[in-house]
Protein backbone atom coordinates (compact mmCIF):
# COMPACT_ATOMS: atom_id res chain seq x y z
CA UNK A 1 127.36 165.84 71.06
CA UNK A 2 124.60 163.23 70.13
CA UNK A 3 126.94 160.65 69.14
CA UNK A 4 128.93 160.72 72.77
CA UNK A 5 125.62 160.80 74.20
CA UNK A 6 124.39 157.57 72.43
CA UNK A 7 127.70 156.32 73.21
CA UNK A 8 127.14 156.69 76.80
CA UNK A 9 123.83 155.10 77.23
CA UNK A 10 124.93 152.68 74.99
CA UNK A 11 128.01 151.88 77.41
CA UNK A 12 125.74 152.09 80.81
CA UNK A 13 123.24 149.67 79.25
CA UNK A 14 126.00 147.11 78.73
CA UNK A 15 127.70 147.41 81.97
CA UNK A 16 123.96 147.27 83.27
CA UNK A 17 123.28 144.09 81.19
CA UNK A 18 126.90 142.50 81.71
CA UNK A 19 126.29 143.06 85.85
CA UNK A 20 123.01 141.28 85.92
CA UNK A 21 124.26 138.59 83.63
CA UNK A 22 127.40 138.22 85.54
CA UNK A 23 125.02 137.68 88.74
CA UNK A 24 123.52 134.98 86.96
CA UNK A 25 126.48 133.54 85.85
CA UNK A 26 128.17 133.60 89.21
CA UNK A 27 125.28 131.62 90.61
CA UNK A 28 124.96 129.10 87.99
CA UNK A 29 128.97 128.98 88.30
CA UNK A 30 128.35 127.66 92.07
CA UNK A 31 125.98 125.30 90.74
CA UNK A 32 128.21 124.11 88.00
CA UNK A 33 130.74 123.61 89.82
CA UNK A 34 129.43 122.26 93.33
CA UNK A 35 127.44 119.70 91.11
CA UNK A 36 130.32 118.51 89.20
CA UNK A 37 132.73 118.18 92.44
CA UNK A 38 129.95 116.46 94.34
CA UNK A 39 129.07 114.12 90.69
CA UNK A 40 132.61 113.32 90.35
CA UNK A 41 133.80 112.93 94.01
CA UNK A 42 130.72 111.77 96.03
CA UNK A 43 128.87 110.00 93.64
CA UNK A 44 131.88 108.84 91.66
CA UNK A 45 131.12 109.55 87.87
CA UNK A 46 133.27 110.30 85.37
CA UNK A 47 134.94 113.42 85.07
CA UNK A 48 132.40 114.28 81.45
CA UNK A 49 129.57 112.68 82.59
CA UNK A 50 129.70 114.65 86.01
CA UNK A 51 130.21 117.83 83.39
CA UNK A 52 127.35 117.18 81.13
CA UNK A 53 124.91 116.82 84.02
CA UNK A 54 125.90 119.42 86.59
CA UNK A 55 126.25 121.74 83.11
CA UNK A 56 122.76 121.00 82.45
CA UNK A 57 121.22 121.76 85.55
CA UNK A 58 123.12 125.49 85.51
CA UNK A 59 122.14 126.48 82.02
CA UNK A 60 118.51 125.64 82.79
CA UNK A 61 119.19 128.44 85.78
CA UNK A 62 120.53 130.60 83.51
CA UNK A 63 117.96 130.72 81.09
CA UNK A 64 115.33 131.52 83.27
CA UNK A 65 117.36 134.46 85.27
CA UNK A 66 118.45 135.73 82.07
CA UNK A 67 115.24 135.51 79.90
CA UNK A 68 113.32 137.16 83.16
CA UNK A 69 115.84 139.20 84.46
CA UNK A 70 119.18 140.08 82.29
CA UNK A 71 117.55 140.03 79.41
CA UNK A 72 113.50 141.04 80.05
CA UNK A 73 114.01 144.12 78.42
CA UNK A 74 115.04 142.62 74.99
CA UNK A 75 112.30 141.22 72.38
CA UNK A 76 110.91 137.90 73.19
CA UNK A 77 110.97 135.62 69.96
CA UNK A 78 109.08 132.84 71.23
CA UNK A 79 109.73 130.55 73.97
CA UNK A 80 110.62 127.73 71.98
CA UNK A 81 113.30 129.37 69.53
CA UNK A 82 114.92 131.53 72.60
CA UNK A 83 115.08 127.56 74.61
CA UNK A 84 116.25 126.19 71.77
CA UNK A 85 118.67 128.68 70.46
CA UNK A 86 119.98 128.76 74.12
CA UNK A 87 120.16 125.46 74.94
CA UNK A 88 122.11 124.83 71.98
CA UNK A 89 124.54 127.76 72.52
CA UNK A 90 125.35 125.95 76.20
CA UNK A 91 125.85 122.98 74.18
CA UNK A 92 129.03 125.08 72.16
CA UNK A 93 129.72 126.51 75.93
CA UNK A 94 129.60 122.77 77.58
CA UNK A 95 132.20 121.37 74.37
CA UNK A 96 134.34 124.31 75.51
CA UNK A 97 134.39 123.09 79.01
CA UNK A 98 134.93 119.67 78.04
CA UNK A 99 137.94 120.02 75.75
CA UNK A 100 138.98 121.84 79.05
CA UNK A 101 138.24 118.76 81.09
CA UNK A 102 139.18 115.77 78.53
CA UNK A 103 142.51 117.91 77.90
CA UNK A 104 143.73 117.77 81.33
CA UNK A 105 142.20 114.41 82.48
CA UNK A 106 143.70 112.45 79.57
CA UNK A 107 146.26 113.77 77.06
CA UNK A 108 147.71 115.65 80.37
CA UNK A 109 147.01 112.65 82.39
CA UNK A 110 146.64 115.50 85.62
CA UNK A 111 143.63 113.46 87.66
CA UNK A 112 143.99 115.22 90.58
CA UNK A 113 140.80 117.71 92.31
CA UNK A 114 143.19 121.19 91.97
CA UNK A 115 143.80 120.07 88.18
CA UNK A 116 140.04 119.00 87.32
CA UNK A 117 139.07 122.32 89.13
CA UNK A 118 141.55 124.96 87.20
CA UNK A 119 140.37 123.19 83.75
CA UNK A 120 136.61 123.47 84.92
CA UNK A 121 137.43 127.30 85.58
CA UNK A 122 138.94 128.13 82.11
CA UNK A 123 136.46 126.45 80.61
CA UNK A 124 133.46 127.72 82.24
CA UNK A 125 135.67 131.25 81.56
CA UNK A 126 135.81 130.38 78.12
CA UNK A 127 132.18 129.41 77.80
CA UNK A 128 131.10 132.42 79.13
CA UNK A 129 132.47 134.81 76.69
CA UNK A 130 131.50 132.81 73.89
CA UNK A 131 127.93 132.51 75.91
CA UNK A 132 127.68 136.09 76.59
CA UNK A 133 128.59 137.50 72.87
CA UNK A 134 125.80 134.71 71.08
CA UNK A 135 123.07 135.04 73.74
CA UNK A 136 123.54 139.00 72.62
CA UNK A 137 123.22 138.08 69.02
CA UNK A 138 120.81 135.29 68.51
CA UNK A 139 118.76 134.23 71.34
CA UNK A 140 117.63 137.39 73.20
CA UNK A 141 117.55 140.15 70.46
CA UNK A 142 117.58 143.53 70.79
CA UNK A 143 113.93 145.26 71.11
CA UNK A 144 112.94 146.49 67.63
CA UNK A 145 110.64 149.55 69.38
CA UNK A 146 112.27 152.05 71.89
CA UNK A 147 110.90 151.46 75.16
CA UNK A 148 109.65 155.03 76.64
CA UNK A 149 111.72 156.88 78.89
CA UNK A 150 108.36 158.37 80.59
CA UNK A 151 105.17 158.25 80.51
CA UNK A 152 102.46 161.00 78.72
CA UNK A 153 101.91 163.83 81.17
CA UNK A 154 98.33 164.70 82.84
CA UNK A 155 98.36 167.21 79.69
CA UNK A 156 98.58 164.60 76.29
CA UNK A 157 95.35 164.21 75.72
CA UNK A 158 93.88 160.98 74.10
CA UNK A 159 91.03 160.73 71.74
């Protein structure tokens, strides 16, 4: 009976963490993705370029709603090495989203918005489960102390 119990809360707490950090990721989708249409179309960069940039400026949103709000829970290794280890994690998520990109753009030779949109998508698709599954294992780790479920009654008595 423990063991289906610990199953459980194990299985809540994921769908709990996988909601907020699919809230975060739908908003730094939107971000992605309106900065790389307006980079590619309006301001007329190329199709990488526009990816690299608008790429950047969505991870650096997902960091911070993940580290304070996904993730808060988990142990905090230091600023640096969480940035770091993120940062470079996005970089594995952006080369994803660029194969996606440079694959249709030119071995496919498909230039048009609808085509440079669908590759976008199943990259940023594919990024995000590679994203999701390291951010789990190496940037925010799981806490090493259980946190407590409540707090000592009127009755504990310190000394």
């Amino acid at each position: 009976m423990l063991f289906l119990r610990r199953a459980y809360e194990q299985l809540v707490g994921l769908i709990h963490e996988l909601s907020k950090f699919g809230v975060i990721g739908a908003i730094a989708f939107v971000i992605d993705t309106g900065g790389l249409n307006f980079m590619q179309y309006v301001l007329h960069q190329g199709p990488l370029t526009s990816k690299v940039a608008a790429t950047t400026v969505a991870a650096t949103f997902a960091y911070l709603g993940n580290r304070y709000w996904t993730f808060r829970h988990r142990e905090q290794s230091g600023l640096a090495r969480e940035y770091f280890l993120f940062f470079l994690l996005n970089g594995i998520g952006l080369l994803i989203g660029l194969l996606c990109i440079g694959f249709t753009q030119y071995t496919l030779k498909l230039t048009d918005p609808l085509s440079f949109n669908i590759s976008n998508l199943v990259g940023v698709g594919l990024g995000t489960l590679f994203r999701f599954w390291s951010y789990k294992k190496w940037v925010f780790l799981a806490a090493t102390e259980d946190i407590p479920r409540e707090l000592p009654n009127e009755n504990t008595r310190v000394l």
